[in-house]
Every structure is written in structure tokens, then in C-alpha cells.
Protein backbone atom coordinates (compact mmCIF):
# COMPACT_ATOMS: atom_id res chain seq x y z
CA UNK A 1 0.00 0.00 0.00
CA UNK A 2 1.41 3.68 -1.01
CA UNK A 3 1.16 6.42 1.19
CA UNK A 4 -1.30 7.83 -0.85
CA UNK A 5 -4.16 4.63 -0.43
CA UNK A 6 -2.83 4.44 2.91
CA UNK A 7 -3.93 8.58 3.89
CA UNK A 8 -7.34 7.69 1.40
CA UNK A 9 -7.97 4.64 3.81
CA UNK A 10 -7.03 5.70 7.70
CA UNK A 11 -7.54 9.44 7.66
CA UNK A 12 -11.65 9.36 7.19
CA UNK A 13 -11.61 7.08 9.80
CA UNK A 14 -9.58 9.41 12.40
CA UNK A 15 -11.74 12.15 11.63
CA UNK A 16 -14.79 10.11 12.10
CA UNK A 17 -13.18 9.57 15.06
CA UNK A 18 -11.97 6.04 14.97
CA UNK A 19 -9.09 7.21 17.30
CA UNK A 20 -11.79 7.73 19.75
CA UNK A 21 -12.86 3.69 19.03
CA UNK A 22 -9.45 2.87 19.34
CA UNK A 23 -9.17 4.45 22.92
CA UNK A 24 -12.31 3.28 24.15
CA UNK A 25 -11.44 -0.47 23.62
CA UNK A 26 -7.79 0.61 25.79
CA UNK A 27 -10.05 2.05 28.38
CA UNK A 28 -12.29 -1.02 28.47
CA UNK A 29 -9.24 -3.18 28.48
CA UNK A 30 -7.36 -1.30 31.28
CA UNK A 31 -10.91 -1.18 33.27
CA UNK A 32 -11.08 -5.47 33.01
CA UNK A 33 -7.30 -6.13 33.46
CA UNK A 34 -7.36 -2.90 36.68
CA UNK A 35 -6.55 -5.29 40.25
CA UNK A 36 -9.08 -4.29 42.81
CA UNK A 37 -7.58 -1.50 45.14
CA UNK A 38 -7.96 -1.53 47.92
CA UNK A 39 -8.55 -4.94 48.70
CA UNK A 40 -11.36 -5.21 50.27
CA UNK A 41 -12.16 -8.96 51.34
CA UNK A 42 -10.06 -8.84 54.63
CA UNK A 43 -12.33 -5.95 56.22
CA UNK A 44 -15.28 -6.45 57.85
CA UNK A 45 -17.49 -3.86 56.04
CA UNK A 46 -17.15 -5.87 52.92
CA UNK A 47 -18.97 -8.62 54.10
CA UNK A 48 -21.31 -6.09 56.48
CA UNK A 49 -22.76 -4.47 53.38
CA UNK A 50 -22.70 -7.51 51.15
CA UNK A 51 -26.73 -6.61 50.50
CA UNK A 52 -26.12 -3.06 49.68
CA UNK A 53 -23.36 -4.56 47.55
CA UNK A 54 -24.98 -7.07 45.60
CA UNK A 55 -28.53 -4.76 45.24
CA UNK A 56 -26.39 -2.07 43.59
CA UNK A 57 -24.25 -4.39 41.20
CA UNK A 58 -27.80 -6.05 40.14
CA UNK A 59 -29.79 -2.41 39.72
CA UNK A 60 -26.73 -1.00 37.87
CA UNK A 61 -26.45 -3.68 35.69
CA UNK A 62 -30.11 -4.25 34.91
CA UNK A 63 -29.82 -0.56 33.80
CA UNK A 64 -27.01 -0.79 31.57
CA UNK A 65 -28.55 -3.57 30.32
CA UNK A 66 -31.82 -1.90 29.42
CA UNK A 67 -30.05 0.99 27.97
CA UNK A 68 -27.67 -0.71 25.77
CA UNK A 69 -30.16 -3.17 24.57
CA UNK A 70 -32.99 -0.17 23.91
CA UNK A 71 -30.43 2.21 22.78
CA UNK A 72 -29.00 -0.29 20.19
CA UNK A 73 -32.28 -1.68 18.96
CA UNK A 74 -33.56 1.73 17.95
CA UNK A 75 -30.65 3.06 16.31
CA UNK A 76 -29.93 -0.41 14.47
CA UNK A 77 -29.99 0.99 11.07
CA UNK A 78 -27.52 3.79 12.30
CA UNK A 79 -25.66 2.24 14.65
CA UNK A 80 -22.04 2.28 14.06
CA UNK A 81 -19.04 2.16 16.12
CA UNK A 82 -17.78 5.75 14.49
CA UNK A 83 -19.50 8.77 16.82
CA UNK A 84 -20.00 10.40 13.41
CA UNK A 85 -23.23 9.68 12.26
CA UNK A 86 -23.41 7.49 9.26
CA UNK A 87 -25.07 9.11 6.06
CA UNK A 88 -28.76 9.02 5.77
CA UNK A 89 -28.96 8.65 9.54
CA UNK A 90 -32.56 9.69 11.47
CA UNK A 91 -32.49 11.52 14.58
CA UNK A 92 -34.00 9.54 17.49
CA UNK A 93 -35.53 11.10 20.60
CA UNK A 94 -38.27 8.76 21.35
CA UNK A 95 -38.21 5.92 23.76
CA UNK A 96 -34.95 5.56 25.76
CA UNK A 97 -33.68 8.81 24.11
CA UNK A 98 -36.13 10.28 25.47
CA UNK A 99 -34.33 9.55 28.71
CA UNK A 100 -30.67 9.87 27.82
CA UNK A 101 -29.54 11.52 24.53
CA UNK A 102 -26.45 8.34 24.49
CA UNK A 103 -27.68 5.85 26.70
CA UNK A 104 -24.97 2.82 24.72
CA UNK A 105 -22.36 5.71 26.69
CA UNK A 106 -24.75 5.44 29.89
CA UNK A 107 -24.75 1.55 29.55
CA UNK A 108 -20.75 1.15 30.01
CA UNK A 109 -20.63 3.81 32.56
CA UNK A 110 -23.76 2.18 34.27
CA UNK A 111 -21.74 -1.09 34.28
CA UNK A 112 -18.49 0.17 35.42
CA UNK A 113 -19.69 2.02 38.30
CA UNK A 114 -22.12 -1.20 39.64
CA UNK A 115 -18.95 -3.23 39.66
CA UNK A 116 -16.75 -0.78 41.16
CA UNK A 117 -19.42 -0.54 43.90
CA UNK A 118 -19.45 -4.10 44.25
CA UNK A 119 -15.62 -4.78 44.94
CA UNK A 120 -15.51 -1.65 47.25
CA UNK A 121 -12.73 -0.35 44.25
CA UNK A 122 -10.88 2.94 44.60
CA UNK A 123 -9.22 2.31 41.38
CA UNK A 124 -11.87 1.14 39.52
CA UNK A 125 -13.99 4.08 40.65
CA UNK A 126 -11.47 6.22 39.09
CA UNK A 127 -11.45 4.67 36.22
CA UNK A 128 -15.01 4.72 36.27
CA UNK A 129 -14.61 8.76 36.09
CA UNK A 130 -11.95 8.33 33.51
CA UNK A 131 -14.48 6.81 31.38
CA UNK A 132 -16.99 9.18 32.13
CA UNK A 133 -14.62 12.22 31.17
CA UNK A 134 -14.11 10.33 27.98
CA UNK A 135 -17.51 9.55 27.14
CA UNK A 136 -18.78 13.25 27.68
CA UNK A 137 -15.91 14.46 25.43
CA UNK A 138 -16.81 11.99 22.97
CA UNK A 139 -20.02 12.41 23.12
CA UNK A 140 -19.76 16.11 22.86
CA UNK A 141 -17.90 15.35 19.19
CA UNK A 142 -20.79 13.42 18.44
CA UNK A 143 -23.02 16.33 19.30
CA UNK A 144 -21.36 18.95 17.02
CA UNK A 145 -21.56 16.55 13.89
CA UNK A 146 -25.30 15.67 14.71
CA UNK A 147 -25.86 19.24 15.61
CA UNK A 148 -24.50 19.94 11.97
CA UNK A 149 -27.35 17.15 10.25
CA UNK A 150 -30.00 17.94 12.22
CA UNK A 151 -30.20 21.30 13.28
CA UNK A 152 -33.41 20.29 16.07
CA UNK A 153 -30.39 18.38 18.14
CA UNK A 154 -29.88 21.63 19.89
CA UNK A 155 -33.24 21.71 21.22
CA UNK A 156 -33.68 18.23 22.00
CA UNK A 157 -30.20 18.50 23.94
CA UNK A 158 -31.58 21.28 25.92
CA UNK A 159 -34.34 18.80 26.89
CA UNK A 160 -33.27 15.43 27.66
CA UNK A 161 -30.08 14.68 29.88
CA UNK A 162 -27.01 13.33 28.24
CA UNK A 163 -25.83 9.95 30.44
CA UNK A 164 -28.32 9.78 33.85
CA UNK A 165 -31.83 10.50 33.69
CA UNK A 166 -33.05 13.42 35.42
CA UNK A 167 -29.56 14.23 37.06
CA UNK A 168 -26.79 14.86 34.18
């Protein structure tokens, strides 16, 4: 491959922002291989709030469930790993977006945080907020070049909350 196929092949893809994909799967990675600190197991309030524990692992994950499930079944036709919108796309703001205006974003963070909770984690609660910086700056990229198809975004944004319902 020349240089010239090569720039014709990768550089769309960064400024779709496929760099963004790429970092994404390092956070994910870094978030699953992350050791559990501090370790928790030996202290007593581990196993004293093993209810409050469990009970906000199951409703965290039953959310990010929901919201990556709804979220991807009614974009389907859009969906794409890019956050620039394919060509053609149709702006949703019914049904779960009419909770969260990126609730695939909410789903991981949703996830994250339930586990963190769960293994009492100080460093997988920070990398919980890692991933949340990231996901509201990628998610604000996302906003600009939807904000450019569909000038209504802006209004809708103003409306419905970007990652938690009600709250932010």
C-alpha cells in the first residue's frame, strides 16, 4: 500500500473519530485487566454491606442492560461504532432517548460504576470517572456533527439529559 491509499484509507476514519474507538477499547481493556484496590475482602465492612453490595451491582447492571439493549435496537440501522453519524442517519428522541440523549455511553458507565461498587474499588472508581470524562468528550464530538445534520439536536439537547436520567 502507497502512502497515498494508505492517507485515502485511515484518515476518514480518524476524523470520524476512529481514534476515539481505538481508545475506548484501551479504556475497556485497562478497566477489566485494573486489580481491585484496595482490597477489600479482609475488612469487615465488605462482608457487612454484602446486601447493599450485591442490590447495587444487580440495579446498575439491569440498567445498563436496558439501555444498551434499547439504545441499540432503535438506532440499528444507524448504529455504528464511528461517533459520526453514518449518512442518511434519522435523529432519534423517542423511547430511551427520550431519557438519555447516548444511553450505549450510559450503559458502560452504568456497568463500570455497579462493579466498582461491588468490589468496594478505589481504582476502579477512578477509572469509572476516567471513562466518564471520555464519554462526555466523545459524546460532545458526536453532538457537534449531529448538531451539523439535524439542526433540532440543539433543542432536543436542551431537553433530555445526556448519560443519567433526570440528574446529568
Amino acid at each position: 500500500m502507497n502512502a497515498g491509499s494508505y492517507r485515502k484509507t485511515i484518515l476518514p476514519w480518524v476524523k470520524k473519530g476512529g481514534f476515539l474507538v481505538a481508545l475506548q477499547f484501551v479504556l475497556l481493556l485497562a478497566f477489566i485487566l485494573l486489580p481491585v484496590y484496595p482490597s477489600s475482602t479482609g475488612f469487615e465492612i465488605f462482608s457487612t454491606v454484602t446486601m447493599l453490595r450485591w442490590t447495587t451491582l444487580t440495579a446498575c447492571w439491569v440498567v445498563a442492560i436496558l439501555f444498551g439493549t434499547l439504545g441499540s435496537y432503535q438506532i440499528r440501522h444507524s448504529l455504528t461504532p464511528l461517533p459520526y453519524p453514518v449518512k442518511d442517519n434519522q435523529l432519534v428522541t423517542t423511547g430511551i432517548y427520550a431519557l438519555v440523549r447516548h444511553p450505549l455511553y450510559s450503559s458502560q458507565l452504568f456497568a463500570a460504576f455497579g462493579w466498582a461498587v461491588f468490589h468496594m474499588s478505589l481504582s476502579h472508581i477512578i477509572m469509572t470517572g476516567l471513562g466518564f470524562l471520555f464519554f462526555n468528550y466523545k459524546s460532545s464530538r458526536e453532538e457537534g456533527w449531529l448538531t451539523e445534520l439535524h439542526p433540532e439536536y440543539t433543542d432536543y439537547a436542551q431537553h433530555v439529559h445526556k448519560f443519567i436520567p433526570w440528574i446529568y
